[in-house]
N, C-alpha and C. Protein backbone atom coordinates (compact mmCIF):
# COMPACT_ATOMS: atom_id res chain seq x y z
N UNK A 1 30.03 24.49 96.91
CA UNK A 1 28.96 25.17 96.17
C UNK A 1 27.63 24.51 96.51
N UNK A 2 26.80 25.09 96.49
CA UNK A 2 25.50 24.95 97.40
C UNK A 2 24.41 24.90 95.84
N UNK A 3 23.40 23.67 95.76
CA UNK A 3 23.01 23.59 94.68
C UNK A 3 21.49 23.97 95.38
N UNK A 4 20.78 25.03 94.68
CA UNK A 4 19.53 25.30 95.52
C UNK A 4 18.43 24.15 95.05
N UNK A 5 17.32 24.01 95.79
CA UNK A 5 16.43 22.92 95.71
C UNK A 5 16.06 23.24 94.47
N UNK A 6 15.01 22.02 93.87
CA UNK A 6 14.00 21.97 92.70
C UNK A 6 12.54 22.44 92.77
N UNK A 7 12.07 23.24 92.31
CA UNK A 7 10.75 24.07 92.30
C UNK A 7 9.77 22.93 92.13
N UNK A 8 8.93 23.20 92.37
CA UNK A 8 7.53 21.90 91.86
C UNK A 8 7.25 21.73 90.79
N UNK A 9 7.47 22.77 90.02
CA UNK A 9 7.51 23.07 88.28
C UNK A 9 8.71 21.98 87.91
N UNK A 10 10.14 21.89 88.14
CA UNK A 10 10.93 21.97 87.99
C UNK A 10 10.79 19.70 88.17
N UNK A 11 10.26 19.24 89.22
CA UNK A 11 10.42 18.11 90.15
C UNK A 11 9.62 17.61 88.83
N UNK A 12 8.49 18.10 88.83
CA UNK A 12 7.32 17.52 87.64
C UNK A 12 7.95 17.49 86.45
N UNK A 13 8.34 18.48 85.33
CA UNK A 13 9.35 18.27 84.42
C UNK A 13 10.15 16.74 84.08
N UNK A 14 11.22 17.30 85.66
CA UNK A 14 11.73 15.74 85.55
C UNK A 14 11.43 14.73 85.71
N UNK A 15 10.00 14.38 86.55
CA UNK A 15 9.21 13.31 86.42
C UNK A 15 8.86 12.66 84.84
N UNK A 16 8.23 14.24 84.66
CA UNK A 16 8.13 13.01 82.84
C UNK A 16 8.95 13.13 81.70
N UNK A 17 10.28 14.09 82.03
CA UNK A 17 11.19 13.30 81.41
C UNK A 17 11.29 11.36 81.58
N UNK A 18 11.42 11.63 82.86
CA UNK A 18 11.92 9.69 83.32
C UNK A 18 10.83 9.04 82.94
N UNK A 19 9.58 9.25 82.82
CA UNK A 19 8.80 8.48 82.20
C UNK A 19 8.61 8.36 80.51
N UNK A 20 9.03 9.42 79.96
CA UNK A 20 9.32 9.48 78.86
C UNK A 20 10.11 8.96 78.20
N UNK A 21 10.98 8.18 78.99
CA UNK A 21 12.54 7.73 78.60
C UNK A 21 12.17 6.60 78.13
N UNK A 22 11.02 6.08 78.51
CA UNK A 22 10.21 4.57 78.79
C UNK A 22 9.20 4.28 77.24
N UNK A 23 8.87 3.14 77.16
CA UNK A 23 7.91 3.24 75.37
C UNK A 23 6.81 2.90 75.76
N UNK A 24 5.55 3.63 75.11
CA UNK A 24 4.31 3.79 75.20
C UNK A 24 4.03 2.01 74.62
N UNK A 25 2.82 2.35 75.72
CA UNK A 25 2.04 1.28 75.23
C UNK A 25 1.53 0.56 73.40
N UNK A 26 1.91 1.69 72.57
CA UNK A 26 1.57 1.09 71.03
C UNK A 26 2.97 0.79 70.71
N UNK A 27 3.78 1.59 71.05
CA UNK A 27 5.57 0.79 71.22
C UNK A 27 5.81 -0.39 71.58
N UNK A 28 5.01 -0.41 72.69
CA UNK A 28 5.92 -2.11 73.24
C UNK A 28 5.29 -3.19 71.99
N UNK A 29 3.56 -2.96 71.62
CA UNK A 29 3.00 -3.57 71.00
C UNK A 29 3.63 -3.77 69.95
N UNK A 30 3.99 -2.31 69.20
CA UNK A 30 4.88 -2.90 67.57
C UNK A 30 6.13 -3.76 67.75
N UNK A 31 6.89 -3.61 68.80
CA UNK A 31 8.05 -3.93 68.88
C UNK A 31 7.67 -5.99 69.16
N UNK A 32 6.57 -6.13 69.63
CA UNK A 32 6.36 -7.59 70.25
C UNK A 32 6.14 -8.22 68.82
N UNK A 33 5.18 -7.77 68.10
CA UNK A 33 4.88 -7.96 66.66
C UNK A 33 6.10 -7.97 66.11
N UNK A 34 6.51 -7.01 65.92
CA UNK A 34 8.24 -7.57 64.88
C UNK A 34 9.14 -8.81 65.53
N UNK A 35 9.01 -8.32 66.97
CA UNK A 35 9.69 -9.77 66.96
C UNK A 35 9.02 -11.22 67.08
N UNK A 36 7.58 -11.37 67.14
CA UNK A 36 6.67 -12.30 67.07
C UNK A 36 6.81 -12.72 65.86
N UNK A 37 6.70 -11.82 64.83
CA UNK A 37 6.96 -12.33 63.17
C UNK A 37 8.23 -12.75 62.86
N UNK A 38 9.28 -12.07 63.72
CA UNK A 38 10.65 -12.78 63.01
C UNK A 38 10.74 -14.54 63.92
N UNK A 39 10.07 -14.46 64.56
CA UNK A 39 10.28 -15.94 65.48
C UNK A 39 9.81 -16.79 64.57
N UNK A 40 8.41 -16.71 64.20
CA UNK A 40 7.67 -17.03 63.20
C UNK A 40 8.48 -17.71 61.90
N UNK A 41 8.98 -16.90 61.02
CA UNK A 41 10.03 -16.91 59.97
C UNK A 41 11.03 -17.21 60.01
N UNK A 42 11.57 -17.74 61.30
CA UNK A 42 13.09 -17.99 61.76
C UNK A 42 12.92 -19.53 62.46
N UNK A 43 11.84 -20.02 62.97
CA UNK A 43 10.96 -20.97 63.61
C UNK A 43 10.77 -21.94 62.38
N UNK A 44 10.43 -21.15 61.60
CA UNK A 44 10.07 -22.32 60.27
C UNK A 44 10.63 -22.53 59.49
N UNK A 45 12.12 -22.00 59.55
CA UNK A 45 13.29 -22.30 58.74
C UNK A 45 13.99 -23.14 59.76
N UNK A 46 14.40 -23.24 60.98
CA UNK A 46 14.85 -23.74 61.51
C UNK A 46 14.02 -25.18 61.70
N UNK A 47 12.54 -25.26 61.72
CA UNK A 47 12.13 -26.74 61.91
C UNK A 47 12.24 -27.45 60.38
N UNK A 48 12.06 -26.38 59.52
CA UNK A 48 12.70 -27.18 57.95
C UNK A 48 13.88 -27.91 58.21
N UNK A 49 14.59 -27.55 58.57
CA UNK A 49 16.28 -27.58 58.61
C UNK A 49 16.55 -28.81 59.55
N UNK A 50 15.76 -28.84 60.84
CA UNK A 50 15.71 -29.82 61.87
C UNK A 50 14.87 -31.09 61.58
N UNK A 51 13.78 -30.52 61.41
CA UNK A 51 12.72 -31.55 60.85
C UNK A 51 12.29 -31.44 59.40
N UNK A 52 12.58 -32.72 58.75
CA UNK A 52 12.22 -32.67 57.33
C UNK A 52 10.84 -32.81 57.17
N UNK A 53 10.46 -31.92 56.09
CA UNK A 53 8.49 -32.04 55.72
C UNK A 53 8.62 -33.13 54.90
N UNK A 54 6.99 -33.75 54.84
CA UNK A 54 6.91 -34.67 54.11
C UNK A 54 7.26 -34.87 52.92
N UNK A 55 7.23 -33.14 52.12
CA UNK A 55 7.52 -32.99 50.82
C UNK A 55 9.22 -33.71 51.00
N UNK A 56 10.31 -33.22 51.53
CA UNK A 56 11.28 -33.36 51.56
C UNK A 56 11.52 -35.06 51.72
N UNK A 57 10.99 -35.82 52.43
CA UNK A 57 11.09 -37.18 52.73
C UNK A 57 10.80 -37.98 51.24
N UNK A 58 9.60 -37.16 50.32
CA UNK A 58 9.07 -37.81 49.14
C UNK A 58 10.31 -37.62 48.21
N UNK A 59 10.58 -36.18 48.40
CA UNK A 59 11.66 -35.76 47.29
C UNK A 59 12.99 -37.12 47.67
N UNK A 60 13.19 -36.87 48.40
CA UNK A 60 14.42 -37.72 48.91
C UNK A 60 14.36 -39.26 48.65
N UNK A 61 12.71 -39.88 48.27
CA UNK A 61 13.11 -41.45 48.22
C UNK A 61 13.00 -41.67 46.46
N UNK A 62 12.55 -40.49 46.11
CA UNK A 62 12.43 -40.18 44.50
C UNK A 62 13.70 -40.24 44.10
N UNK A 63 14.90 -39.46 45.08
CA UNK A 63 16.10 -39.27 44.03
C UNK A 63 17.06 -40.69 44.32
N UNK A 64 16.40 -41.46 45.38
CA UNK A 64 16.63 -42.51 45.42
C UNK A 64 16.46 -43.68 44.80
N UNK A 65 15.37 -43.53 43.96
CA UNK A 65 14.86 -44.27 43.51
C UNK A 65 15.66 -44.18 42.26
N UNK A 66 15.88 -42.73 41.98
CA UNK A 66 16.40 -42.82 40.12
C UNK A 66 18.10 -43.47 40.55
N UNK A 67 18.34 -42.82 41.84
CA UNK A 67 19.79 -43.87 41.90
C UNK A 67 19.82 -44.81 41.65
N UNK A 68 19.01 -45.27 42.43
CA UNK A 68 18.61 -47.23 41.83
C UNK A 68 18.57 -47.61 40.13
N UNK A 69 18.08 -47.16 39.97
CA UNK A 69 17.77 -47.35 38.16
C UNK A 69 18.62 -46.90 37.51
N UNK A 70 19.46 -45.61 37.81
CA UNK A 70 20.84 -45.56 37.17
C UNK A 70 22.21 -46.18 37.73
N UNK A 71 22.18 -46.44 38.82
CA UNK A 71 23.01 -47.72 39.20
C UNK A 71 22.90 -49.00 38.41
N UNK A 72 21.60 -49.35 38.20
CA UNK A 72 21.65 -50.44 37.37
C UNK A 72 21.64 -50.68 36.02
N UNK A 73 21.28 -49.60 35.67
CA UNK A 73 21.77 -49.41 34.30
C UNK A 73 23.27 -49.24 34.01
N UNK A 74 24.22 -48.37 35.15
CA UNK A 74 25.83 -48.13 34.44
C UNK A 74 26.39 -49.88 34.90
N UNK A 75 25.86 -50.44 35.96
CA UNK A 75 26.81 -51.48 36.50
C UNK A 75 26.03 -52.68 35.79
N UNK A 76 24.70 -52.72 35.22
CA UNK A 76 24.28 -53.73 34.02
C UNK A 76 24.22 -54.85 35.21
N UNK A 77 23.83 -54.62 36.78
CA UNK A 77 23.17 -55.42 37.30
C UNK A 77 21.92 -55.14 37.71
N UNK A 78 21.15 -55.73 39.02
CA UNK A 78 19.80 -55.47 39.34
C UNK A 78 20.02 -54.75 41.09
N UNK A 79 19.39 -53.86 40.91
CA UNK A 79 19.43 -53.16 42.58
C UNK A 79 18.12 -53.34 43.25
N UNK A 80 18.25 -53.71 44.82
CA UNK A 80 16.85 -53.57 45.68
C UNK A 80 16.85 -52.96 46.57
N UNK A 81 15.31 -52.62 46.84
CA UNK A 81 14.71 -51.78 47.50
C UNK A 81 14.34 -52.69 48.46
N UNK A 82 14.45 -52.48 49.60
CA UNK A 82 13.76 -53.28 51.08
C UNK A 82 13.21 -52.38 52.28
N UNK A 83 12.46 -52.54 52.26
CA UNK A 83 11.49 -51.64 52.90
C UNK A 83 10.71 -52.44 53.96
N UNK A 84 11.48 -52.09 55.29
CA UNK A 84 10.51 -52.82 56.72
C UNK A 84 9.62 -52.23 57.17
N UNK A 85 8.49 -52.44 57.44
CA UNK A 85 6.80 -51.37 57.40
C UNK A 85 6.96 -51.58 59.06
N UNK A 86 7.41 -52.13 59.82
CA UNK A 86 7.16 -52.20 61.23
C UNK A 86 8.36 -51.35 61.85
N UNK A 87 9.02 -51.21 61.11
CA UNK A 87 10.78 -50.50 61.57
C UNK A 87 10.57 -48.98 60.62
N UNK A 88 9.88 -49.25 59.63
CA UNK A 88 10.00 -47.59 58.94
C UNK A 88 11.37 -47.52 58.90
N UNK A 89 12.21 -48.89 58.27
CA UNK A 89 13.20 -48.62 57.65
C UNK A 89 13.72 -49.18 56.21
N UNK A 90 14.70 -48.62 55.48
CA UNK A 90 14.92 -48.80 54.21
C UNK A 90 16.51 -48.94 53.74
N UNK A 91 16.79 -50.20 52.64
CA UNK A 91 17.87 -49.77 52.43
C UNK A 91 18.67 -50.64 50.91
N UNK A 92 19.44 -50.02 50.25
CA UNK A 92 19.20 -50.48 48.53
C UNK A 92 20.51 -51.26 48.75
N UNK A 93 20.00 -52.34 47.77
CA UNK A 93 21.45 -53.73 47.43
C UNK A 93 21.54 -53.90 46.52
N UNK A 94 22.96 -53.83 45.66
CA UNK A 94 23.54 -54.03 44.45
C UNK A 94 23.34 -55.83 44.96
N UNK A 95 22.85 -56.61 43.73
CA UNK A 95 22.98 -58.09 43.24
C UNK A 95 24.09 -58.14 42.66
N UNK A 96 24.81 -58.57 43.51
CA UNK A 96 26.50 -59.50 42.36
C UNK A 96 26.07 -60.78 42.24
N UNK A 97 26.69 -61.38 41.19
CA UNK A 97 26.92 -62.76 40.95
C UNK A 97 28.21 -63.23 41.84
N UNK A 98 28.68 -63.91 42.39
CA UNK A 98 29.49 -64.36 43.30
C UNK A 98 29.58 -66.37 42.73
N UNK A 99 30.86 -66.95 42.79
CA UNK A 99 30.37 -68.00 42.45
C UNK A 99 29.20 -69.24 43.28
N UNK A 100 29.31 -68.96 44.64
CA UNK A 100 28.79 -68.96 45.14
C UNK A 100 26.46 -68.53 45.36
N UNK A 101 26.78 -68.01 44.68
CA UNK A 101 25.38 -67.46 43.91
C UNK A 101 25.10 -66.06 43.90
N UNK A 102 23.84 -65.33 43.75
CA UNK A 102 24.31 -64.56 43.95
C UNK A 102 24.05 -63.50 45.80
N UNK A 103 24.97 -62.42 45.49
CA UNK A 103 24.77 -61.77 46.74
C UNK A 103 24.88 -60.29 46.81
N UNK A 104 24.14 -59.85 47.83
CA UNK A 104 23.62 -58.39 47.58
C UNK A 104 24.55 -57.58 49.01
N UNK A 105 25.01 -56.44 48.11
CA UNK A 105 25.65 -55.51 48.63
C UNK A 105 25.25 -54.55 48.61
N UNK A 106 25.25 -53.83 49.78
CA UNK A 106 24.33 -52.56 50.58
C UNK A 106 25.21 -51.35 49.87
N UNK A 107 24.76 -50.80 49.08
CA UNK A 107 25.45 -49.68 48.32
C UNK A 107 25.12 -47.98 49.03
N UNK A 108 23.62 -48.52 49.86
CA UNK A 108 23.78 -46.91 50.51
C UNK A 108 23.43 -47.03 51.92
N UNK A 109 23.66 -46.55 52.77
CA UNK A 109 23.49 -47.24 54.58
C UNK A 109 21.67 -47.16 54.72
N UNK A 110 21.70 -47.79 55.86
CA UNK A 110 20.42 -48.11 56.38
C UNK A 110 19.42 -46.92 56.40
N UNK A 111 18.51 -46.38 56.56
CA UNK A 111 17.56 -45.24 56.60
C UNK A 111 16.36 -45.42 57.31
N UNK A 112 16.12 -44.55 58.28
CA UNK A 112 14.41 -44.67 59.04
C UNK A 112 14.09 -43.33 58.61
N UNK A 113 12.54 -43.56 58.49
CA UNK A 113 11.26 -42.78 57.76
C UNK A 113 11.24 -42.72 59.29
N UNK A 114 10.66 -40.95 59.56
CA UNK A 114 9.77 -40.79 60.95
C UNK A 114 8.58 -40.89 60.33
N UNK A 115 7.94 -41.46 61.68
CA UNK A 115 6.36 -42.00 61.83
C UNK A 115 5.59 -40.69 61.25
N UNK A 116 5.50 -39.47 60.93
CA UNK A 116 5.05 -38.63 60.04
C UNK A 116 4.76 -39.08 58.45
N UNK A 117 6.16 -39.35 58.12
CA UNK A 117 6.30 -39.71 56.87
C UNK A 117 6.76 -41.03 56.55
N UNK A 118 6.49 -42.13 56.70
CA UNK A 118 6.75 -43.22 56.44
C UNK A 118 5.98 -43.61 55.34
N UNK A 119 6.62 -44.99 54.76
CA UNK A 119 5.82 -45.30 53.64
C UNK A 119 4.63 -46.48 54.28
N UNK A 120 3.34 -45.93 54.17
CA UNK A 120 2.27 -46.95 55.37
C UNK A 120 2.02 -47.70 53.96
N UNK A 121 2.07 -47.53 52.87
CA UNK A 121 1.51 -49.04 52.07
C UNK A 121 2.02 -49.14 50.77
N UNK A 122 1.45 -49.99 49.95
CA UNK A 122 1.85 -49.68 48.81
C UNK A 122 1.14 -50.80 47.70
N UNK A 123 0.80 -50.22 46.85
CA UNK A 123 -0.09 -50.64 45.67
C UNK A 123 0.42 -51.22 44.42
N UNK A 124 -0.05 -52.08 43.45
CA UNK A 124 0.28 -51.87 42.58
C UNK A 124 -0.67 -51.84 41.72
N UNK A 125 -0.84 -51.78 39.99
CA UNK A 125 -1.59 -50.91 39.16
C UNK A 125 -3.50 -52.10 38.98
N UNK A 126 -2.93 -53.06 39.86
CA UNK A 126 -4.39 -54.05 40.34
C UNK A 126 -4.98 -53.75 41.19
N UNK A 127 -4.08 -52.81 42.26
CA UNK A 127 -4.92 -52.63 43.57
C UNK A 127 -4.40 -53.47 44.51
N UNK A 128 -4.07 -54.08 44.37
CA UNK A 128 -3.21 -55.00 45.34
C UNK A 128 -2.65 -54.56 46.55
N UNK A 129 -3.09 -53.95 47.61
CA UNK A 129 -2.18 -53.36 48.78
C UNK A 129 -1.07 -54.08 49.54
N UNK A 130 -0.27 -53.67 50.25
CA UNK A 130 0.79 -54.33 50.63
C UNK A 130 1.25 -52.92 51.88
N UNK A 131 1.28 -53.58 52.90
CA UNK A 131 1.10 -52.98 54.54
C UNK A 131 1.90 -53.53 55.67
N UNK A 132 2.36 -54.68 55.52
CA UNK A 132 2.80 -55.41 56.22
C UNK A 132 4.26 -55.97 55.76
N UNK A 133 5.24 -56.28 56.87
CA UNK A 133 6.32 -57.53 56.23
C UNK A 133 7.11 -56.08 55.83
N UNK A 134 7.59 -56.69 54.83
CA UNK A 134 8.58 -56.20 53.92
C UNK A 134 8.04 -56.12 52.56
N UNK A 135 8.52 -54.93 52.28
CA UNK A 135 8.08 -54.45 50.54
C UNK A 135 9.52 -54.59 49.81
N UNK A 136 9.24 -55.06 48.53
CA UNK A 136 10.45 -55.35 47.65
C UNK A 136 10.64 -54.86 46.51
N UNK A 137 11.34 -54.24 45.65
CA UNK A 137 11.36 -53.58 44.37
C UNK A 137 12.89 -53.70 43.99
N UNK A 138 12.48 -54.20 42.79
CA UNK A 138 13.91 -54.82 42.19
C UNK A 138 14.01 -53.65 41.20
N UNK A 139 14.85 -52.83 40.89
CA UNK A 139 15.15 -52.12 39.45
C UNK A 139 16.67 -52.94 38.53
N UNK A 140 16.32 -52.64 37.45
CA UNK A 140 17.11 -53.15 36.35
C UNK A 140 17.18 -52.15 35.29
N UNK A 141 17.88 -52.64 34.43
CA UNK A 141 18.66 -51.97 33.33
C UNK A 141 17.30 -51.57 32.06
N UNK A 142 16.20 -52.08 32.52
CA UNK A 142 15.00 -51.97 31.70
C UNK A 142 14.00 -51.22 32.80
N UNK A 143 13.80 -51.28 33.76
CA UNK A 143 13.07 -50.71 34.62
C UNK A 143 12.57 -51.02 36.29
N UNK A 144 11.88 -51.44 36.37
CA UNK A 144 11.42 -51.75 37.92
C UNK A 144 10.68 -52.91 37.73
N UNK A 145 10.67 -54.03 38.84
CA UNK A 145 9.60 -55.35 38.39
C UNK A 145 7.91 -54.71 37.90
N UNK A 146 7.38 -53.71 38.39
CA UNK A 146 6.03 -53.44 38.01
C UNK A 146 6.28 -52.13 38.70
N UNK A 147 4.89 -51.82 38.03
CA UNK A 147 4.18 -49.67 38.28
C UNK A 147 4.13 -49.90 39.68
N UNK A 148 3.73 -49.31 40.46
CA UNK A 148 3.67 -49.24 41.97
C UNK A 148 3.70 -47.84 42.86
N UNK A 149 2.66 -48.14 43.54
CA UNK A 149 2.11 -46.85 44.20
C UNK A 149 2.48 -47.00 45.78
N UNK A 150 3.41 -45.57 45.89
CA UNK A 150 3.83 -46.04 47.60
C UNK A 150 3.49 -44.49 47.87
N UNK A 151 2.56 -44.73 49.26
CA UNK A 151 1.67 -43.65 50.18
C UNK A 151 2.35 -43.42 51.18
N UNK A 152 3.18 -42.21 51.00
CA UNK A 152 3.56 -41.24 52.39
C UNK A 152 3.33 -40.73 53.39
N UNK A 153 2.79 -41.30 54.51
CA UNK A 153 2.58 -39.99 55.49
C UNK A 153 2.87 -40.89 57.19
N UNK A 154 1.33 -40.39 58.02
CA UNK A 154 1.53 -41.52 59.03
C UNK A 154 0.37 -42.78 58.73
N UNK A 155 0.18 -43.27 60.12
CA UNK A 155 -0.91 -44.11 60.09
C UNK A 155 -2.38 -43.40 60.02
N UNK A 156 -2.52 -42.45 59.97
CA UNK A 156 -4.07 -41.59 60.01
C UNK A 156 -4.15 -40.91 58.97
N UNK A 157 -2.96 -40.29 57.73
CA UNK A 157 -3.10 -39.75 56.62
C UNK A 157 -2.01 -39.62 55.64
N UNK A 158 -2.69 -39.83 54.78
CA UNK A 158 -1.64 -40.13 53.51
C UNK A 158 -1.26 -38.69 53.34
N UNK A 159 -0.40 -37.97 53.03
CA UNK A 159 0.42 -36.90 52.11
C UNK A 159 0.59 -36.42 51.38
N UNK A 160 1.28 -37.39 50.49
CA UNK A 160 2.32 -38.07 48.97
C UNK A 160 2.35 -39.56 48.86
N UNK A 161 1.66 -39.19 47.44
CA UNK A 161 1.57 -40.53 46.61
C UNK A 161 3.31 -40.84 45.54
N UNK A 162 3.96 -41.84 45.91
CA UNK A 162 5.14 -41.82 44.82
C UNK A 162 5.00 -42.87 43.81
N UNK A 163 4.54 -42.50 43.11
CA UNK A 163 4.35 -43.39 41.74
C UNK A 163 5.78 -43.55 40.57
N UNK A 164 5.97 -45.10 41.06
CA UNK A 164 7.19 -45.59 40.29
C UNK A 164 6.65 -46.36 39.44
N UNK A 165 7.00 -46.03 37.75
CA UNK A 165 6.96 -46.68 36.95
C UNK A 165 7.37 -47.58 36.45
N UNK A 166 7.30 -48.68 35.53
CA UNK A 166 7.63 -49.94 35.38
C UNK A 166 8.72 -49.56 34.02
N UNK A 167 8.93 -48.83 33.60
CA UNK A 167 9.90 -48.14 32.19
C UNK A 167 10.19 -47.37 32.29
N UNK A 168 11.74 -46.94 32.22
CA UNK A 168 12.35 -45.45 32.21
C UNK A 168 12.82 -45.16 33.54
N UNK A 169 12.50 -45.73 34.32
CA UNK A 169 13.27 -45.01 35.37
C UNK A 169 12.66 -44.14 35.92
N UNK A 170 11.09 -43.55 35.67
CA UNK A 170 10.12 -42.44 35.67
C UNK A 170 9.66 -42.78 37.26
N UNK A 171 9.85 -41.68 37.98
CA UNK A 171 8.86 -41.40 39.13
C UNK A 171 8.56 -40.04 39.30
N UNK A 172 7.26 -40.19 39.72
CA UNK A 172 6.57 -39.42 40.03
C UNK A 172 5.48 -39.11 41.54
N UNK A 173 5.89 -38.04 41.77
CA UNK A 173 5.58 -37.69 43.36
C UNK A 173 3.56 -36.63 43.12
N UNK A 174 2.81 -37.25 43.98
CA UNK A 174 1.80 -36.71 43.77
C UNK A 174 1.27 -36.25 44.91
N UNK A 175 0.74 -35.14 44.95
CA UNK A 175 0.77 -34.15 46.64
C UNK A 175 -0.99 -34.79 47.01
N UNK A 176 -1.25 -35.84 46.80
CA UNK A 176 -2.77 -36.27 47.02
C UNK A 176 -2.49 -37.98 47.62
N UNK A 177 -3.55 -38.42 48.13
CA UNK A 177 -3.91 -40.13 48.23
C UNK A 177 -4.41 -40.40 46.60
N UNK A 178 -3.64 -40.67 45.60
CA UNK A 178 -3.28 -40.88 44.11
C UNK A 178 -3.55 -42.55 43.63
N UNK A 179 -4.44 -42.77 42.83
CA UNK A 179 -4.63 -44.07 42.81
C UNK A 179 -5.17 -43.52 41.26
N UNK A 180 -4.53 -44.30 40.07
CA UNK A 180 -5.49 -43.57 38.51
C UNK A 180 -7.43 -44.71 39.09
N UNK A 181 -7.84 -43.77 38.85
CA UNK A 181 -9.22 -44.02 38.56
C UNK A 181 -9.57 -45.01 36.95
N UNK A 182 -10.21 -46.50 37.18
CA UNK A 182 -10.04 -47.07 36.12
C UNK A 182 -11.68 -46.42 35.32
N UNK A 183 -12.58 -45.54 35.89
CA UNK A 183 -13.65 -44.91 35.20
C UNK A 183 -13.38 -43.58 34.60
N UNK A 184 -11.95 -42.68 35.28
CA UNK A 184 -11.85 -41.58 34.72
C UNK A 184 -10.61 -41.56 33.58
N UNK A 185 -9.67 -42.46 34.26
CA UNK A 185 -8.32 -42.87 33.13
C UNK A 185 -8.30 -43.87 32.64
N UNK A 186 -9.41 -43.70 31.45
CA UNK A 186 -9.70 -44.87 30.57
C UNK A 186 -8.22 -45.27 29.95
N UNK A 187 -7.37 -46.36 30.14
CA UNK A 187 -5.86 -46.93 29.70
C UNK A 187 -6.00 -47.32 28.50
N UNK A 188 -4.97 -46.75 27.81
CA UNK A 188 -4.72 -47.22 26.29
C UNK A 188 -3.10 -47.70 25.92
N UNK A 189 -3.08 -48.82 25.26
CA UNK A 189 -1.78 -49.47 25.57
C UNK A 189 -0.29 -47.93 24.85
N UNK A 190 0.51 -48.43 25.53
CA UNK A 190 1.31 -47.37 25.58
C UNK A 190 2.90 -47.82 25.03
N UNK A 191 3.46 -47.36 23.62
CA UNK A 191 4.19 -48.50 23.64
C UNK A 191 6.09 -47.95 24.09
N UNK A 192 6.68 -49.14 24.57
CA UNK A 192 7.97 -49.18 24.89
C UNK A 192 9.33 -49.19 23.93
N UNK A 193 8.73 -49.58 22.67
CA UNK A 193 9.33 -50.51 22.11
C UNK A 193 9.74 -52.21 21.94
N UNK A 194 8.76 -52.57 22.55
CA UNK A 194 8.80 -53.90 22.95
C UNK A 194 7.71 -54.83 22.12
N UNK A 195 7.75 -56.07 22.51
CA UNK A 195 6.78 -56.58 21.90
C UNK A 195 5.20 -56.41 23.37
N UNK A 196 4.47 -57.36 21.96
CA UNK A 196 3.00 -56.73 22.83
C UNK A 196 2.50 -56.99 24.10
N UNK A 197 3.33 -58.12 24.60
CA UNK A 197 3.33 -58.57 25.69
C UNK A 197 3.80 -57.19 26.89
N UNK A 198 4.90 -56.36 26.65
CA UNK A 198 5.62 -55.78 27.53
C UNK A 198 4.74 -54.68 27.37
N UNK A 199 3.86 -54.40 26.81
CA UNK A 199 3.37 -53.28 26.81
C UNK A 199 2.33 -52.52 28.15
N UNK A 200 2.22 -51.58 28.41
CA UNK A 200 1.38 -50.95 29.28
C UNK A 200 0.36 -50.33 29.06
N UNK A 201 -0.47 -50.13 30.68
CA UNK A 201 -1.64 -48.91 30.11
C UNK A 201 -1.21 -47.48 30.28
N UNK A 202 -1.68 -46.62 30.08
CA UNK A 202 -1.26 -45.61 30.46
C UNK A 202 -2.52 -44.48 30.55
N UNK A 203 -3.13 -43.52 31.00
CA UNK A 203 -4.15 -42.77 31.41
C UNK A 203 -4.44 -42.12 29.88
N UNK A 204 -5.45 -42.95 29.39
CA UNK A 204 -6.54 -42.61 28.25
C UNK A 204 -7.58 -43.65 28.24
N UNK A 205 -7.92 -42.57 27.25
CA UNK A 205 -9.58 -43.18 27.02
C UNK A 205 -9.29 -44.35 26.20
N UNK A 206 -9.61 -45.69 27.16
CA UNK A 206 -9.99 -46.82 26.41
C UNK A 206 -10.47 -46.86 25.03
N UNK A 207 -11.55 -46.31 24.73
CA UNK A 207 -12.28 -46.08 23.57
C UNK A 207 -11.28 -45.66 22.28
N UNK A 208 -10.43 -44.96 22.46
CA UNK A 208 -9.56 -45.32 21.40
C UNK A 208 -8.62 -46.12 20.46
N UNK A 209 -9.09 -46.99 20.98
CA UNK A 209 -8.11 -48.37 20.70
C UNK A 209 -9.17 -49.18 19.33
């Protein structure tokens, strides 16, 4: 069977069928956009997931911290915090008594801060900075040796401020470079239940006292 040729009418037709088959130029565009936005949204769940944000690094030495303080409160010994500022590493020790004297057992494994989020210093409620060496924080069955301000981020910017309190077991994570202002948080003693010695300041107006 003999198929007769295609008319010029006929050749053209099928030309832009076959080009038709193909997506216009505002097609390809929407289609790049949807998938530009899902990369986007799929990109930043996946670097969450891979790479922890600073928020996540703060959250994480916070719930560490209350471990510490409720460790030492159920086991009615003293736990530490050791913190190497040149290693951006960290890691907590139960104090036994041993007869021998006493000696500290590593209750949770070793930990490195990336250079993003490391802890670059740390304060306490004098101002006192501390940058160098090793940082130390003892918690106990009453609280932490003193208030203390530890600054999250890298060497060029702070983050998160984690403010550990000296009673209760209380920390608190602050999304700023956080230091109380002694002209705007006039301190008014704050009490524990303790005698007057143990007592603290706490953010008020002086003038009320």
């Amino acid at each position: 069977m003999t198929i007769p040729p295609l008319s010029d009418r006929q050749k053209g037709r099928l030309t832009y069928l076959k080009l038709r088959r193909g997506l216009t130029l505002i097609e390809i565009a929407v289609v790049i956009s949807i998938l530009g936005l899902l990369m986007v949204i799929v990109g930043g769940t996946l670097r969450n997931l891979i790479i922890p944000s600073t928020e996540d690094i703060a959250v994480k030495l916070q719930e560490s911290f209350k471990f510490a303080y409720n460790k030492s409160q159920l086991t009615n010994q003293s736990v530490v915090f050791r913190y190497n500022f040149q290693k951006a590493e960290y890691q907590f020790f139960l104090l036994k008594r041993e007869e021998g004297g006493i000696e500290e057992e590593p209750i949770l494994k070793k930990s490195t801060l990336p250079f993003y989020s490391k802890i670059t210093k740390a304060r306490d409620l004098a101002g006192k900075p501390i940058s160098e060496g090793e940082l130390k924080i003892t918690f106990t069955p009453q609280g932490s040796t003193t208030d203390l301000f530890l600054y999250i981020g890298s060497d060029s910017e702070v983050k998160r401020t984690i403010q550990i309190y000296r009673y209760g077991g209380r920390i608190k994570i602050h999304k700023t470079d956080y230091f109380p202002d002694p002209e705007i948080d006039r301190p008014i003693k704050v009490s524990y239940g303790l005698d007057d010695r143990d007592e603290q300041v706490g953010p008020s107006a002086k003038n009320n006292r």
